[in-house]
C-alpha atoms as a PDB file:
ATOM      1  CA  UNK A   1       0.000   0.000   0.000  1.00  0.00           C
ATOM      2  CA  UNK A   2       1.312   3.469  -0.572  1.00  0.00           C
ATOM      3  CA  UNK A   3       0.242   6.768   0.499  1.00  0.00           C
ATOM      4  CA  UNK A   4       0.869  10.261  -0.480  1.00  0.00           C
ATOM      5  CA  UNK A   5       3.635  12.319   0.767  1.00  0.00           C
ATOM      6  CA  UNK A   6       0.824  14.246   2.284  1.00  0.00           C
ATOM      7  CA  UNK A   7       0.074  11.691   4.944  1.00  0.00           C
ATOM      8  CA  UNK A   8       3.826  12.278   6.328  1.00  0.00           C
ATOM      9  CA  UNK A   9       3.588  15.434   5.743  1.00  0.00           C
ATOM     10  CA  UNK A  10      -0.039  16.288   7.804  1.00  0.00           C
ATOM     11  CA  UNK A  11       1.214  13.617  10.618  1.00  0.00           C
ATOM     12  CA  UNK A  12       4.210  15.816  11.018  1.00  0.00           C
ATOM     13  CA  UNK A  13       2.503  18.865  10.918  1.00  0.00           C
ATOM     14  CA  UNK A  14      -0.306  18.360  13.149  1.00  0.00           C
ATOM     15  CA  UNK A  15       2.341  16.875  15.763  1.00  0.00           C
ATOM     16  CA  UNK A  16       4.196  20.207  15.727  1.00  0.00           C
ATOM     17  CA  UNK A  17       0.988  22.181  16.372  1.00  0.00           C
ATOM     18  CA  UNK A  18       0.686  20.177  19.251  1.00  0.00           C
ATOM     19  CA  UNK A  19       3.405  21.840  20.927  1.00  0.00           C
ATOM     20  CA  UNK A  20       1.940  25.523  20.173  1.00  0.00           C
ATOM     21  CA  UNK A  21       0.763  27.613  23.700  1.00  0.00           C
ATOM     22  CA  UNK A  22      -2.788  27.435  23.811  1.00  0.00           C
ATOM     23  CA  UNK A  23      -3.065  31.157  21.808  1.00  0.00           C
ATOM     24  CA  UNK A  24      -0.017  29.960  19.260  1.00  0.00           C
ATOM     25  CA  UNK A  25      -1.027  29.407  16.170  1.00  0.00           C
ATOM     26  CA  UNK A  26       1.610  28.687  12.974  1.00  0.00           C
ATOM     27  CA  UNK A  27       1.158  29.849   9.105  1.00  0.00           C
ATOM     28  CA  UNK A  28       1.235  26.967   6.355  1.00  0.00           C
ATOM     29  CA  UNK A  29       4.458  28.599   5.429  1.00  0.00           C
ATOM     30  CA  UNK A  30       6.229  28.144   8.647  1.00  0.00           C
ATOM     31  CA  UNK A  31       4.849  24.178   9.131  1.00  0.00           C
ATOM     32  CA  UNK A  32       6.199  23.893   5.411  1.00  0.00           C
ATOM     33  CA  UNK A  33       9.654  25.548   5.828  1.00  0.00           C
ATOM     34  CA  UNK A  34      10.249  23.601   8.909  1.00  0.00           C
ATOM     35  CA  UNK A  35       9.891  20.158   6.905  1.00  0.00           C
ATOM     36  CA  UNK A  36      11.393  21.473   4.164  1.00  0.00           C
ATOM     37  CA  UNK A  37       7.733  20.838   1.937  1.00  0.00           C
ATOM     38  CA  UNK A  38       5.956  22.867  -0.800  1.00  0.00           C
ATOM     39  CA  UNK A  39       3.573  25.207   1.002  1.00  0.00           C
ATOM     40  CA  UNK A  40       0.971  25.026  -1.515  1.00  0.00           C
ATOM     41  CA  UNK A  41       0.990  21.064  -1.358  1.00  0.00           C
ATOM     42  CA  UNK A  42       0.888  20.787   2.357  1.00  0.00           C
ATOM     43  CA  UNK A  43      -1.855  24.190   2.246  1.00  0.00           C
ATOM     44  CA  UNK A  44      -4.285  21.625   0.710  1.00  0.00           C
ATOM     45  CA  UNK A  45      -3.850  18.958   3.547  1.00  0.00           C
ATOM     46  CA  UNK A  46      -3.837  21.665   6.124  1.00  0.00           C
ATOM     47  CA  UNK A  47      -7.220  22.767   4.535  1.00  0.00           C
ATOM     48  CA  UNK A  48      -8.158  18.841   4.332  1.00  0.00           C
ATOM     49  CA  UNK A  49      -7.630  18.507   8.315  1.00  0.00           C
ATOM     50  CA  UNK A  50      -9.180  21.580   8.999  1.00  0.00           C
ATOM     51  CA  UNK A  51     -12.233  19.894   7.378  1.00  0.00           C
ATOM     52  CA  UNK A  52     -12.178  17.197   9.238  1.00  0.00           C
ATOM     53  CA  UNK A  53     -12.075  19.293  12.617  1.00  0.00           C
ATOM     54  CA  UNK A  54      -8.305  18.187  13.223  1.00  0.00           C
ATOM     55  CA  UNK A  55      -7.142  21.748  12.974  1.00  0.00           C
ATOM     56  CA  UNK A  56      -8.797  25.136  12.822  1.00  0.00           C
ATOM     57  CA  UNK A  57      -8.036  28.385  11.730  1.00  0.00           C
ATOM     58  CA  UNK A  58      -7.356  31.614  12.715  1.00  0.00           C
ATOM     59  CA  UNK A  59      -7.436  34.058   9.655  1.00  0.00           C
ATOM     60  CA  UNK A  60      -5.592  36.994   8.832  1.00  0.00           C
ATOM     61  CA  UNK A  61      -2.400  38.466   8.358  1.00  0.00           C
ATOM     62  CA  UNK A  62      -1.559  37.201  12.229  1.00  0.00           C
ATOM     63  CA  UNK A  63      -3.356  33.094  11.670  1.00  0.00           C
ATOM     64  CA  UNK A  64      -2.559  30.362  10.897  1.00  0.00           C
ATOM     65  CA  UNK A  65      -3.226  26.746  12.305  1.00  0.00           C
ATOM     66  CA  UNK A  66      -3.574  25.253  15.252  1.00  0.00           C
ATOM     67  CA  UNK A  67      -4.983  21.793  17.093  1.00  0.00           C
ATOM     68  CA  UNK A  68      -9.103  21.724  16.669  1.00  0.00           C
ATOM     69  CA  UNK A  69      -8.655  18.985  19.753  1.00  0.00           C
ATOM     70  CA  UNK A  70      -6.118  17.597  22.181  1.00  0.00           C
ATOM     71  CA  UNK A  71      -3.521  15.463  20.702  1.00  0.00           C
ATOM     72  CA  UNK A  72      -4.740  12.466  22.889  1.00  0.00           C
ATOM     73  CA  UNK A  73      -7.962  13.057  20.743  1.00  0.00           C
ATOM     74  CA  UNK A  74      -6.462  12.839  17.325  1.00  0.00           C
ATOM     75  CA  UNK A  75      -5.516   9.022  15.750  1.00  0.00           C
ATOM     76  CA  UNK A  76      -3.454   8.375  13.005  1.00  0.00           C
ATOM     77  CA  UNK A  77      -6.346   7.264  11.286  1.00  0.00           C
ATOM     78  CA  UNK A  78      -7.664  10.542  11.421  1.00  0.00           C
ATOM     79  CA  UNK A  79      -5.332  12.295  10.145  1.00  0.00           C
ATOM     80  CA  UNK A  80      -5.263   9.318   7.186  1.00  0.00           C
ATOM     81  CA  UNK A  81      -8.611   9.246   6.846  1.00  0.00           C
ATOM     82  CA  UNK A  82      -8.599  13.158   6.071  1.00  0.00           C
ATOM     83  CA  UNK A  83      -5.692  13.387   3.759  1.00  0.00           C
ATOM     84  CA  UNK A  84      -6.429  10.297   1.827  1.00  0.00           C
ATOM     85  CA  UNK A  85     -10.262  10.131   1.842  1.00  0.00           C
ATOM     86  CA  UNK A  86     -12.083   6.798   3.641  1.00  0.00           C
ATOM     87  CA  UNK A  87     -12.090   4.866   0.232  1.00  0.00           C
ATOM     88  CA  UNK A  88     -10.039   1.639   1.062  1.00  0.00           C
ATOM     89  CA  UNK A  89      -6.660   1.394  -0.560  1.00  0.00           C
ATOM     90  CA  UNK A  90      -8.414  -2.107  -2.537  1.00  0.00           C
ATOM     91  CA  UNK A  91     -11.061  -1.476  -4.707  1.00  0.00           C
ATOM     92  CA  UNK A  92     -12.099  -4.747  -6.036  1.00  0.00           C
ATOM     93  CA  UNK A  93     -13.121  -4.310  -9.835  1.00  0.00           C
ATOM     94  CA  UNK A  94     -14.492  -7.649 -10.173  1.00  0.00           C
ATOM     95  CA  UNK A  95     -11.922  -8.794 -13.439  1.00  0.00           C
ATOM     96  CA  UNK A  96     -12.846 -11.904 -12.129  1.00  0.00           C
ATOM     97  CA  UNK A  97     -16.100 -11.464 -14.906  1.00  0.00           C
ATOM     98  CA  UNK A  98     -13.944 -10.521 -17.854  1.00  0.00           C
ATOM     99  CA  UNK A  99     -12.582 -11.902 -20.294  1.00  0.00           C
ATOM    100  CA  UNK A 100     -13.709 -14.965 -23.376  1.00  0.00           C
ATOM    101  CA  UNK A 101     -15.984 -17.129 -21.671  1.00  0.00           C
ATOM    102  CA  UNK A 102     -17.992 -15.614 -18.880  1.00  0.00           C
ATOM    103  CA  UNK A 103     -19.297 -17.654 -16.110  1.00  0.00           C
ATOM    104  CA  UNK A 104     -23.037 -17.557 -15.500  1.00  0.00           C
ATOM    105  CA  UNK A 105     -23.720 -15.022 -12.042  1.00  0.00           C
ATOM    106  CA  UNK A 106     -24.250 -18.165  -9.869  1.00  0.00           C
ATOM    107  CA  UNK A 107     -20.334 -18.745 -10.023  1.00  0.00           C
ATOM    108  CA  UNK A 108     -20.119 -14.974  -8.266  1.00  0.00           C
ATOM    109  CA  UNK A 109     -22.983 -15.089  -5.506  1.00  0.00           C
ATOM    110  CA  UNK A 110     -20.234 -14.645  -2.623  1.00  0.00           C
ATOM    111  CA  UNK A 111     -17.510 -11.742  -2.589  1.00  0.00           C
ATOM    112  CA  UNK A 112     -14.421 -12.606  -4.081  1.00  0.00           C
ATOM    113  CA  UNK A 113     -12.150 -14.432  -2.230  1.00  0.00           C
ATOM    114  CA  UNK A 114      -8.913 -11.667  -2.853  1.00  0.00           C
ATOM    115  CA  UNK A 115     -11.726  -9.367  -2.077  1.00  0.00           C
ATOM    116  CA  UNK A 116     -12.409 -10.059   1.169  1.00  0.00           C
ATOM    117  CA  UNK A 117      -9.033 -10.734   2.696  1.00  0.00           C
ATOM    118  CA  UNK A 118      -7.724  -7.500   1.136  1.00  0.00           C
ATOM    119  CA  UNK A 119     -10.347  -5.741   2.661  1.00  0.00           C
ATOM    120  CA  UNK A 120     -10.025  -7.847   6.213  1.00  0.00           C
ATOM    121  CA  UNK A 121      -6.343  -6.397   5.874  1.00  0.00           C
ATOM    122  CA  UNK A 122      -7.775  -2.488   5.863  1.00  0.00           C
ATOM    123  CA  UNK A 123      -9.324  -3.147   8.658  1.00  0.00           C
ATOM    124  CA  UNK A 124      -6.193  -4.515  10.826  1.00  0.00           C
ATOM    125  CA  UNK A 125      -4.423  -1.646   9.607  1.00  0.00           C
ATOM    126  CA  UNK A 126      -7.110   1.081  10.141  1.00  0.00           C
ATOM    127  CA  UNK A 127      -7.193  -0.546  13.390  1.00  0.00           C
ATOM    128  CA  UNK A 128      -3.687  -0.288  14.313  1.00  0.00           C
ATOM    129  CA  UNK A 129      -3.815   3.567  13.436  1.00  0.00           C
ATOM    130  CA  UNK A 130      -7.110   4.212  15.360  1.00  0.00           C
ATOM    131  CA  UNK A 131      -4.867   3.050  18.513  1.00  0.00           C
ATOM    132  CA  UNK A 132      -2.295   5.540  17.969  1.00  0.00           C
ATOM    133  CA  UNK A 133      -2.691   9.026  18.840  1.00  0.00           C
ATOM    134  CA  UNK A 134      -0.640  12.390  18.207  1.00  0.00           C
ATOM    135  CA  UNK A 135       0.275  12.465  22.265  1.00  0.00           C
ATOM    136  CA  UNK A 136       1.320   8.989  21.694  1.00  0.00           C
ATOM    137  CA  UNK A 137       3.238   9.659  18.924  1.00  0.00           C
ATOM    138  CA  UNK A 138       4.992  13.082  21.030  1.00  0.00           C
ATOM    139  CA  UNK A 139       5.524  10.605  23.925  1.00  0.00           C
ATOM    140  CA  UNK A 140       7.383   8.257  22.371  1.00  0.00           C
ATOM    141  CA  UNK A 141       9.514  10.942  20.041  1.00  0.00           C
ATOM    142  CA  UNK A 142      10.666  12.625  24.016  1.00  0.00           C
ATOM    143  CA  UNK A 143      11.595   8.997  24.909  1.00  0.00           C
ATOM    144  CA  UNK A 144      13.587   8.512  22.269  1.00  0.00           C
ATOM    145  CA  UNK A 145      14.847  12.158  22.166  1.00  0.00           C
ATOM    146  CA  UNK A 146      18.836  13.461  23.490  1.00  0.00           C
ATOM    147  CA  UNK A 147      17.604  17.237  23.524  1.00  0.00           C
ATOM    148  CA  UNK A 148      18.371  17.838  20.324  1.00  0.00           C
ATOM    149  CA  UNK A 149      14.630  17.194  18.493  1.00  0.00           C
ATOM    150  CA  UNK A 150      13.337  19.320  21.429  1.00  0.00           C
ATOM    151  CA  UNK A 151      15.474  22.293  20.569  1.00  0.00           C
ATOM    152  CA  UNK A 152      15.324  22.469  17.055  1.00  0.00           C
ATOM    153  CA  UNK A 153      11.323  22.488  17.510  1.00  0.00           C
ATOM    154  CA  UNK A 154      11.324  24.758  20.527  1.00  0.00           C
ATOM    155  CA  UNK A 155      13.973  27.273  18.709  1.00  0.00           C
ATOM    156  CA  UNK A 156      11.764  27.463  15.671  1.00  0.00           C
ATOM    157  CA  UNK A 157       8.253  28.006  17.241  1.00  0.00           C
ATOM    158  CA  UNK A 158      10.106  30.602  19.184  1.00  0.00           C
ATOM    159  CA  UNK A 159      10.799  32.062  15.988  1.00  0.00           C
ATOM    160  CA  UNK A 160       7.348  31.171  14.138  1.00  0.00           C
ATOM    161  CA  UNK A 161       4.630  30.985  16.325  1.00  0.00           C
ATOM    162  CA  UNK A 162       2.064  33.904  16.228  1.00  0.00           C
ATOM    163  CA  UNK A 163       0.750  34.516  19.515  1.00  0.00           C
ATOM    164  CA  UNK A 164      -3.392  35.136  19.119  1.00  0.00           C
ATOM    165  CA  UNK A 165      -6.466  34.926  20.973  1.00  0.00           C
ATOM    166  CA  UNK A 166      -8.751  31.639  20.818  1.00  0.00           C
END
């Protein structure tokens, strides 16, 4: 299965907006400089999480982004599910009625077999991402952290993060 870059990207994203104050807010431009991304790409899966009540705005000259809910309220699958769309990565075109010599319907009265154990593997998946959550995510980056993540991230929201009121 692959994804866009603009899972990464709005996984990344949303994880540094968890570290704003509670009035901090960050542009699309400054989440995009700091991962090194086209603004206007990520801009459309900022807007797509925004949608899906991930993030909200603040607008004007001074907005930007911020968390819509606590990160222990946001899954991976959200954020998936809002970037990608909740279409399953399979979609079974039935090819298994083409072709010379057609079977009669009878022969396809239960789902196909490929069908139905790509579709049982979506759900362990989706399930695996509904169990992770952006604080879970932040916890296990400090774990694994020497200082060094921490600072970068702390010396550019210094930098970058507009200070408004909710």
């Amino acid at each position: 299965m692959k994804m866009s870059d603009g899972v990464e990207q709005a996984i990344h994203s949303v994880a540094m907006l968890a570290s704003l104050s509670p009035d901090g807010v960050l542009s699309a431009a400054a989440l995009a400089e700091f991962h090194g991304v086209s603004t206007s790409y990520l801009l459309k899966h900022l807007q797509s999480l925004s949608g899906a009540g991930i993030l909200s705005t603040v607008p004007g000259p001074k907005g930007g982004y911020r968390l819509a809910k606590e990160p222990e309220g946001i899954t991976l699958l959200d954020i998936v599910l809002a970037v990608e769309g909740p279409a399953p990565a399979f979609r079974c075109a039935e090819i298994r009625q083409r072709g010379p010599n057609p079977l009669p319907d009878r022969y396809f009265s239960k789902p196909c077999g490929i069908n139905a154990a790509m579709l049982k593997a979506e759900r362990a998946y989706r399930g695996e991402l509904a169990k992770t959550t952006v604080a879970d995510i932040r916890t296990d980056l400090a774990r694994a952290d020497d200082g060094g993540i921490a600072a970068r991230g702390c010396a550019f929201l210094e930098l970058n993060e507009r200070k408004t009121t909710r």
